[in-house]
N, C-alpha and C. Protein backbone atom coordinates (compact mmCIF):
# COMPACT_ATOMS: atom_id res chain seq x y z
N UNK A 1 -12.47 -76.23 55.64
CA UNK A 1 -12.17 -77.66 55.71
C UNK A 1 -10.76 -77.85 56.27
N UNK A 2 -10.96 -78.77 57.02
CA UNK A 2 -9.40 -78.69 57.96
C UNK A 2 -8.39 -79.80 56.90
N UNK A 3 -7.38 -79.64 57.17
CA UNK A 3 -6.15 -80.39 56.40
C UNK A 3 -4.90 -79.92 57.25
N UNK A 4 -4.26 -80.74 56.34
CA UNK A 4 -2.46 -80.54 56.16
C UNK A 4 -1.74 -79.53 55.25
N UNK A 5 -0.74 -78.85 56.22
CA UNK A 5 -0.19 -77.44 55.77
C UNK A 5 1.53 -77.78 55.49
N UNK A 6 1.78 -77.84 54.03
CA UNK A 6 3.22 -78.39 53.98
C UNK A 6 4.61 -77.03 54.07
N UNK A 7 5.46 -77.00 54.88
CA UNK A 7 6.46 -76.10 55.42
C UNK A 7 7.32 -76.55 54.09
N UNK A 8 8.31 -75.61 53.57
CA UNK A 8 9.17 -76.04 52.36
C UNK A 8 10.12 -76.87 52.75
N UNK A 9 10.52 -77.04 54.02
CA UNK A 9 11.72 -78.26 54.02
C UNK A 9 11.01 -79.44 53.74
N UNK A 10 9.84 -79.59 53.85
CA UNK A 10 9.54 -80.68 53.58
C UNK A 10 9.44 -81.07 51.84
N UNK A 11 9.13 -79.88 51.68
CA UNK A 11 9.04 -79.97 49.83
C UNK A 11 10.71 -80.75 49.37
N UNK A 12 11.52 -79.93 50.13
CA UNK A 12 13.00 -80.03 50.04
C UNK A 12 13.43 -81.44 49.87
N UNK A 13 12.81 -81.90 51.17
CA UNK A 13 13.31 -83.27 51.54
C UNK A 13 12.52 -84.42 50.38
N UNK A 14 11.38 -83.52 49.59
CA UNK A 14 10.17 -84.76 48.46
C UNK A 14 11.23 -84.97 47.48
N UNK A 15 12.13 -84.02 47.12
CA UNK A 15 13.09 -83.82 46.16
C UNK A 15 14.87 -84.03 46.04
N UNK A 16 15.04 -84.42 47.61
CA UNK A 16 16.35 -84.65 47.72
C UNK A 16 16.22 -86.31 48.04
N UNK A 17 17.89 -86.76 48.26
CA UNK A 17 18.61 -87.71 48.11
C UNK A 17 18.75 -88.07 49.60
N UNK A 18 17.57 -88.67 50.36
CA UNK A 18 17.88 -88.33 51.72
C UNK A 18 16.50 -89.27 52.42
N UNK A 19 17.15 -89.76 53.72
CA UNK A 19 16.19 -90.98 54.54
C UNK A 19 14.54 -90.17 54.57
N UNK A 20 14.85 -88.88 54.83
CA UNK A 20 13.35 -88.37 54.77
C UNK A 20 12.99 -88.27 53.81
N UNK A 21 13.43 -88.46 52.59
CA UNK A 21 12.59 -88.06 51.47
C UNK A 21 11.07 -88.93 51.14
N UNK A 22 11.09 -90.25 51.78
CA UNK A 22 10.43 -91.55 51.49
C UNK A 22 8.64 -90.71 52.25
N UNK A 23 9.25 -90.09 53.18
CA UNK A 23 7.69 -89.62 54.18
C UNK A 23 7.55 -88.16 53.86
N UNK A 24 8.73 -86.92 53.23
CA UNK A 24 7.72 -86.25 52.72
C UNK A 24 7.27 -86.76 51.71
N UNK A 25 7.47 -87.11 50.71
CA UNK A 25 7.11 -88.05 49.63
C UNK A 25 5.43 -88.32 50.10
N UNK A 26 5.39 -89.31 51.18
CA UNK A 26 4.29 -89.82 51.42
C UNK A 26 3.23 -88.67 51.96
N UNK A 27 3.85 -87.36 52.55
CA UNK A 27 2.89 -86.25 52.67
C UNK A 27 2.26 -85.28 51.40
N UNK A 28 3.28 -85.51 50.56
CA UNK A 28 2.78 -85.11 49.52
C UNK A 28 1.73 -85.40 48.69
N UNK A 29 1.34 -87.11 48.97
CA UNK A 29 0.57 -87.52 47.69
C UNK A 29 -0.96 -87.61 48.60
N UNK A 30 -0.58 -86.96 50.24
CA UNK A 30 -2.02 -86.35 50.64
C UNK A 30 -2.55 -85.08 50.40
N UNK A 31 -1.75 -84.34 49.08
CA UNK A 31 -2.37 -83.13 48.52
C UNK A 31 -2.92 -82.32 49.57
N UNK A 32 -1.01 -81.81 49.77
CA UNK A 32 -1.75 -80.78 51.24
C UNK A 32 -1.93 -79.15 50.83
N UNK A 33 -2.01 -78.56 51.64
CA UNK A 33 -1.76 -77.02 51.04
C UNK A 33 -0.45 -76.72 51.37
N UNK A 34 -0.16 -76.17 50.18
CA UNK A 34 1.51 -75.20 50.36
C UNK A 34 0.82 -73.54 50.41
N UNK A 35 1.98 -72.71 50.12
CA UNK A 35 1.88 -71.22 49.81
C UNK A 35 2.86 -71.03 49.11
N UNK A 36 2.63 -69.61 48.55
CA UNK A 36 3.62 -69.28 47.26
C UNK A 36 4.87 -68.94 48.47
N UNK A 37 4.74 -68.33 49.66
CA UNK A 37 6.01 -68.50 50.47
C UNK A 37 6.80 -69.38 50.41
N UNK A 38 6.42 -70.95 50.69
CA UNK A 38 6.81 -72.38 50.20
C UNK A 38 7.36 -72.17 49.06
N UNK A 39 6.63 -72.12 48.03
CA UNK A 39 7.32 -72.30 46.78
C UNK A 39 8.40 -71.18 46.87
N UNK A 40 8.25 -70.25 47.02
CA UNK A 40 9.82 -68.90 47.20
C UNK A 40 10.71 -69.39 47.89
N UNK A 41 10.65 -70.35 49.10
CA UNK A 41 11.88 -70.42 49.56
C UNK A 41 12.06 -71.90 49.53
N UNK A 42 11.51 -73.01 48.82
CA UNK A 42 12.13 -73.99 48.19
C UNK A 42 12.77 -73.51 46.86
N UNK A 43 12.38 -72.89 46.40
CA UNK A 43 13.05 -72.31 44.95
C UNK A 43 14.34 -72.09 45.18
N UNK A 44 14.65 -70.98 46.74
CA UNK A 44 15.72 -70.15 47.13
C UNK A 44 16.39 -71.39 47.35
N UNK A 45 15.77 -72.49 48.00
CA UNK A 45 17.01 -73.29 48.50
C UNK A 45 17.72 -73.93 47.54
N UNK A 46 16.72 -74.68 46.67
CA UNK A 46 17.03 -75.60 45.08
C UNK A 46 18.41 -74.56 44.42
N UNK A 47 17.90 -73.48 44.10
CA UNK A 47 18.73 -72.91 43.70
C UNK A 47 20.48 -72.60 44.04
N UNK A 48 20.18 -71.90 45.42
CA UNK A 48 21.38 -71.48 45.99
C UNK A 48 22.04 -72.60 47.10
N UNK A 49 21.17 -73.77 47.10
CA UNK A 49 22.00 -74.51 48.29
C UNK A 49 22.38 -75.54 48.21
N UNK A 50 21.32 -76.42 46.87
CA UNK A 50 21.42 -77.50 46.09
C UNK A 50 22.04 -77.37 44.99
N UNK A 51 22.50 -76.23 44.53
CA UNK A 51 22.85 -75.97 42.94
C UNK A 51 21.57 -76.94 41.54
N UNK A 52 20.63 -76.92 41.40
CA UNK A 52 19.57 -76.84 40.86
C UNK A 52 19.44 -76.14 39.88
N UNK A 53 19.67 -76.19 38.71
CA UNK A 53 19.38 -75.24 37.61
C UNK A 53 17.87 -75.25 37.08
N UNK A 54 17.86 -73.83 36.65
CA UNK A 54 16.66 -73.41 35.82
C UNK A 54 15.21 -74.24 35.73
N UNK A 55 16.06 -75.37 34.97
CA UNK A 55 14.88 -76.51 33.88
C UNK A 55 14.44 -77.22 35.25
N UNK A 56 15.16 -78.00 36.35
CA UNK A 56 15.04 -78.71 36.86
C UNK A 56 13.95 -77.84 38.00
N UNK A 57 14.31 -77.36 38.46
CA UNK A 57 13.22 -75.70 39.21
C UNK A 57 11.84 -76.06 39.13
N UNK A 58 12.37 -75.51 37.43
CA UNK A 58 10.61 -75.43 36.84
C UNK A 58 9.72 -76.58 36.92
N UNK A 59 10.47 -77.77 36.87
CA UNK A 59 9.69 -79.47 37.26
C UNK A 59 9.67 -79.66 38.09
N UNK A 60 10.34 -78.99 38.97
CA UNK A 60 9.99 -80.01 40.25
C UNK A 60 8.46 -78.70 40.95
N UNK A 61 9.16 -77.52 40.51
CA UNK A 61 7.88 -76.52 40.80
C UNK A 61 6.43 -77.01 40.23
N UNK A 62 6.53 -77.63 39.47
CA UNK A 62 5.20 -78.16 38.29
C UNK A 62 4.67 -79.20 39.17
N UNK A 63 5.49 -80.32 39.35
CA UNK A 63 5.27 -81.43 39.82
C UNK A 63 4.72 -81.11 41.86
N UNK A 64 5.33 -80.23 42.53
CA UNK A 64 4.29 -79.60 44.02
C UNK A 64 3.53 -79.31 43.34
N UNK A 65 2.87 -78.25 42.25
CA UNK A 65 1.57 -77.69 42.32
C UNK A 65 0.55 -78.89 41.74
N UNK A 66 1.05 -79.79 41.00
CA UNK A 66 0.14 -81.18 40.52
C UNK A 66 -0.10 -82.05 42.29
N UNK A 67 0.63 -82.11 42.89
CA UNK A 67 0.34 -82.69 44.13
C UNK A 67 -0.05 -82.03 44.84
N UNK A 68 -0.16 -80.89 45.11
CA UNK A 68 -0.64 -79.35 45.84
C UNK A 68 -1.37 -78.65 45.77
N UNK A 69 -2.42 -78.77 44.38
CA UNK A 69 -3.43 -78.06 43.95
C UNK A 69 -3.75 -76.65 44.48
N UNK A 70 -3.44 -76.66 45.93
CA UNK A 70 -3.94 -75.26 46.64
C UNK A 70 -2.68 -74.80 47.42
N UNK A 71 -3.00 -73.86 46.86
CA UNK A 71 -1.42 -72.70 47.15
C UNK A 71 -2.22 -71.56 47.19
N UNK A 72 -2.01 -71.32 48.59
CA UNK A 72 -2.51 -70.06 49.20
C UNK A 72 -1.31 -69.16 48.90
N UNK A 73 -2.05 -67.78 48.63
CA UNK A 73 -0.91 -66.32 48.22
C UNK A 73 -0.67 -65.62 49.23
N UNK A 74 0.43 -65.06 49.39
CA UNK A 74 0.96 -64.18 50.59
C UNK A 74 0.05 -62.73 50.32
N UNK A 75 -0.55 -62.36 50.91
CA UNK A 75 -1.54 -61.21 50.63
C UNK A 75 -1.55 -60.06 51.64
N UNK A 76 -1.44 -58.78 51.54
CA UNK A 76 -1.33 -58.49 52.51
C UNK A 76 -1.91 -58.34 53.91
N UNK A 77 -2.76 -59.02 53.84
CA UNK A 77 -3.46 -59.85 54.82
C UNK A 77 -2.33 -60.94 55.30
N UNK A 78 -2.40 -61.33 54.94
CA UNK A 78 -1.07 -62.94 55.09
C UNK A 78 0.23 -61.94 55.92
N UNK A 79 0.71 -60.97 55.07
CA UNK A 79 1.57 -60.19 55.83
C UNK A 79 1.11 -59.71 57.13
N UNK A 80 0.16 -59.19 57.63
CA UNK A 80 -0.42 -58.57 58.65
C UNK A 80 -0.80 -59.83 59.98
N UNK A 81 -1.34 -60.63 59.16
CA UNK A 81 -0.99 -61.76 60.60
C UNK A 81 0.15 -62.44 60.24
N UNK A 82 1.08 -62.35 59.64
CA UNK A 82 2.78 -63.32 59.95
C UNK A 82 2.78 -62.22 61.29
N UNK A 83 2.89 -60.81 60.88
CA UNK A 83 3.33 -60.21 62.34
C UNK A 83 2.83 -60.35 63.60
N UNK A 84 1.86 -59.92 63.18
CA UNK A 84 0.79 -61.13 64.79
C UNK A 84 1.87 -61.69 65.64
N UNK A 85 1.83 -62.82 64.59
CA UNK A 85 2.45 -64.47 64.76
C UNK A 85 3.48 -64.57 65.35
N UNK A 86 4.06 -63.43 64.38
CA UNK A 86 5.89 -63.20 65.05
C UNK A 86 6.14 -62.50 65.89
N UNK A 87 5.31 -61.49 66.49
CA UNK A 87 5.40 -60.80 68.05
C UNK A 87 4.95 -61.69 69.15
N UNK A 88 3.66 -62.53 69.05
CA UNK A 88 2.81 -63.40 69.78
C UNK A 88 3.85 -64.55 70.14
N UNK A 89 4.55 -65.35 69.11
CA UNK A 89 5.11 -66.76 69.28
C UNK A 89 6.38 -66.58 69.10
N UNK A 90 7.35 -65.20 68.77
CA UNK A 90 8.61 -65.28 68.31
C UNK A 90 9.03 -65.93 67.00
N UNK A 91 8.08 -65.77 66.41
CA UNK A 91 8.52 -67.02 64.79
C UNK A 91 9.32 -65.99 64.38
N UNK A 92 10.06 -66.19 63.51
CA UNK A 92 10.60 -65.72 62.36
C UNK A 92 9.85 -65.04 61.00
N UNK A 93 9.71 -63.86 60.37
CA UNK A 93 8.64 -63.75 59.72
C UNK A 93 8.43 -64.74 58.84
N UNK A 94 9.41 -65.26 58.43
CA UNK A 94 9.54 -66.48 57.33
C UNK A 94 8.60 -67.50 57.46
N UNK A 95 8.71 -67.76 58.85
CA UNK A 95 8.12 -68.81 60.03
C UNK A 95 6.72 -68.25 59.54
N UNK A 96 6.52 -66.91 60.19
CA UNK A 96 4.99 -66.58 60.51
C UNK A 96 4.02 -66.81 59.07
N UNK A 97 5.26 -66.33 57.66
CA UNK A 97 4.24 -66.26 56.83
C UNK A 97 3.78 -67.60 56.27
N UNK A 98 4.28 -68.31 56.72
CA UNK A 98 4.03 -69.84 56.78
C UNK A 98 3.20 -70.39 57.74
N UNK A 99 3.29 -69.88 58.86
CA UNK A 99 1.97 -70.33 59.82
C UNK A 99 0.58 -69.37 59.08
N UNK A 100 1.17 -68.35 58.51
CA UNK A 100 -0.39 -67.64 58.68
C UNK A 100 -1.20 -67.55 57.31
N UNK A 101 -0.69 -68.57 56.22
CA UNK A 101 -0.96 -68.89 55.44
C UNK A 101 -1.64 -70.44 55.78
N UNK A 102 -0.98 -70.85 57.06
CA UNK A 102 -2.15 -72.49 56.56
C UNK A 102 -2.92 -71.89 57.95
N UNK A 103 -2.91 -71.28 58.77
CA UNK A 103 -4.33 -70.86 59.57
C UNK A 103 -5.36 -70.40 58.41
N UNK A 104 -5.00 -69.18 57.48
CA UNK A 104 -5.48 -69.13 56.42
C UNK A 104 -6.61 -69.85 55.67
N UNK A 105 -5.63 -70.92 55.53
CA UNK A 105 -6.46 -71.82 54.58
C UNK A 105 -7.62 -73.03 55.19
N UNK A 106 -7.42 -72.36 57.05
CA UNK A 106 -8.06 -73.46 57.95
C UNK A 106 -7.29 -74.98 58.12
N UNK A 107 -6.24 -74.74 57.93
CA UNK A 107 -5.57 -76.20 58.31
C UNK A 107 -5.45 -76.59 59.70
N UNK A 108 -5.44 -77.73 59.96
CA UNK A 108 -5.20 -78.19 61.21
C UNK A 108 -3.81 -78.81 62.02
N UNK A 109 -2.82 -78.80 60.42
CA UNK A 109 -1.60 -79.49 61.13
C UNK A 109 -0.33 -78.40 60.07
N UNK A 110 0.47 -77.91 60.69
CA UNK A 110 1.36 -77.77 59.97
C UNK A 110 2.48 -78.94 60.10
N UNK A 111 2.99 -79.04 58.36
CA UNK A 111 3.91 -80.15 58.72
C UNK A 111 5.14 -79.69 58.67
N UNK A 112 6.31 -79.57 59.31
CA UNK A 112 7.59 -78.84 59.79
C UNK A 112 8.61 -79.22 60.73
N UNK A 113 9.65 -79.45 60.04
CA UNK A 113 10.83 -79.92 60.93
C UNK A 113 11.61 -79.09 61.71
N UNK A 114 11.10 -78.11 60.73
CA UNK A 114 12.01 -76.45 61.87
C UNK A 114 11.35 -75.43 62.62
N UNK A 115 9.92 -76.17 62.76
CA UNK A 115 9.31 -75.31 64.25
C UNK A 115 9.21 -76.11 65.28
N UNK A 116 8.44 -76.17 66.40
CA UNK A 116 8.26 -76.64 67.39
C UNK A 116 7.02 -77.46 67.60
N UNK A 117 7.78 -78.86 67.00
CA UNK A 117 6.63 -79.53 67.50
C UNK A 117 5.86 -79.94 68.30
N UNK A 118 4.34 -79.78 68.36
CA UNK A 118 3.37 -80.36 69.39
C UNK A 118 3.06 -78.88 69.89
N UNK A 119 3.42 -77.88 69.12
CA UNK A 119 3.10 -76.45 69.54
C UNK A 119 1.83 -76.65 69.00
N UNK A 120 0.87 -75.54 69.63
CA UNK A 120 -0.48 -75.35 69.16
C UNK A 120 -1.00 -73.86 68.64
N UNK A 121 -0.93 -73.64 67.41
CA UNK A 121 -0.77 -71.35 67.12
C UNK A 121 -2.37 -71.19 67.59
N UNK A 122 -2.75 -70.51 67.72
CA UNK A 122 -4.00 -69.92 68.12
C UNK A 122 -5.12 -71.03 68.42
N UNK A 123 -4.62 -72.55 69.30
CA UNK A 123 -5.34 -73.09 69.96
C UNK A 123 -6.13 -74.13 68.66
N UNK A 124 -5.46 -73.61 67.56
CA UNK A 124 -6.06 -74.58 66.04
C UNK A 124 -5.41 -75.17 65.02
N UNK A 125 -3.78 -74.75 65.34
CA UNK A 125 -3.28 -75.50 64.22
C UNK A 125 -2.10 -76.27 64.55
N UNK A 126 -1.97 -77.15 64.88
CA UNK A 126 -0.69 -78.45 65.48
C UNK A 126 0.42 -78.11 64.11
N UNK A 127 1.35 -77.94 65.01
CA UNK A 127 2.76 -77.88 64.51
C UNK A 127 3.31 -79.52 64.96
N UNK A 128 3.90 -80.05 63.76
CA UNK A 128 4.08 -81.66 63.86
C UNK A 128 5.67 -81.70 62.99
N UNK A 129 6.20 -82.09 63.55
CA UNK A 129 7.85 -82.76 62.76
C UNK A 129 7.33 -84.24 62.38
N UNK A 130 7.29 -84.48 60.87
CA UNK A 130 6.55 -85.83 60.32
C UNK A 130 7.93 -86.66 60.42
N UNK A 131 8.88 -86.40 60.92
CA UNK A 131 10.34 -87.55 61.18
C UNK A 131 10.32 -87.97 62.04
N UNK A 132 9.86 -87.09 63.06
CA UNK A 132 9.98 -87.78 64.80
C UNK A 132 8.99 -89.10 64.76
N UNK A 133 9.27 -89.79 65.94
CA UNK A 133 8.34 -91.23 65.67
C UNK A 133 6.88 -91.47 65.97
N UNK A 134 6.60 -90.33 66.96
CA UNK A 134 4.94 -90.10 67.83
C UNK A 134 4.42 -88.52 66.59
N UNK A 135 4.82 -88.50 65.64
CA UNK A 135 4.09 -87.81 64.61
C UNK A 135 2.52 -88.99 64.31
């Protein structure tokens, strides 16, 4: 079933103090798919970039998986095509294990401010920046 694939800045932006927060916000409550990648490196950021303690972590972690229901696992499968991904397109593995978790899950859009939007990964999954205005 095709859907929407949420990138962690966007999680970032559901939870910060900031003009985008209003539209990830609004991507969120279309219960898209994340991955536990997502959740690892919104955690990393909350933590080390936002200063975010512990308690607050754990709620806002609670509160994506209540809007998120499906959280695909990095598997080593998931590992084996990020590399693909990242020799094929130059991603970043970070990048890849994030693209190759919502090909994964059959999504049709990744949503992401820090790849290249209007890119297309294997001819099936639209890379979209939900800030720009022709999103």
């Amino acid at each position: 079933m095709a859907g929407a694939f949420l990138d962690s800045n966007i999680l970032i932006y559901a939870f910060a103090n900031d003009p985008r927060s209003v539209r990830a916000r609004e991507l969120l409550e279309q219960r898209p798919v994340v991955s536990v990648q997502s959740l690892n490196e919104f955690s990393n950021i909350a933590r080390r970039k936002l200063g975010r303690d512990w308690r607050w972590l754990r709620e806002a972690l609670d509160a994506i998986r209540v809007c998120c229901p499906t959280v695909q696992a990095v598997t080593l499968e998931t590992h084996s095509e990020a590399l693909r991904l990242a020799e094929r397109y130059g991603y970043s593995i970070f990048d890849s294990l994030i693209v190759a978790s919502a090909l994964g899950a059959n999504c049709d859009t990744l949503w992401s401010e820090d790849m290249q939007h209007g890119m297309k990964v294997d001819g099936r999954l639209r890379i979209a920046n939900p800030f720009r205005k022709e999103s």
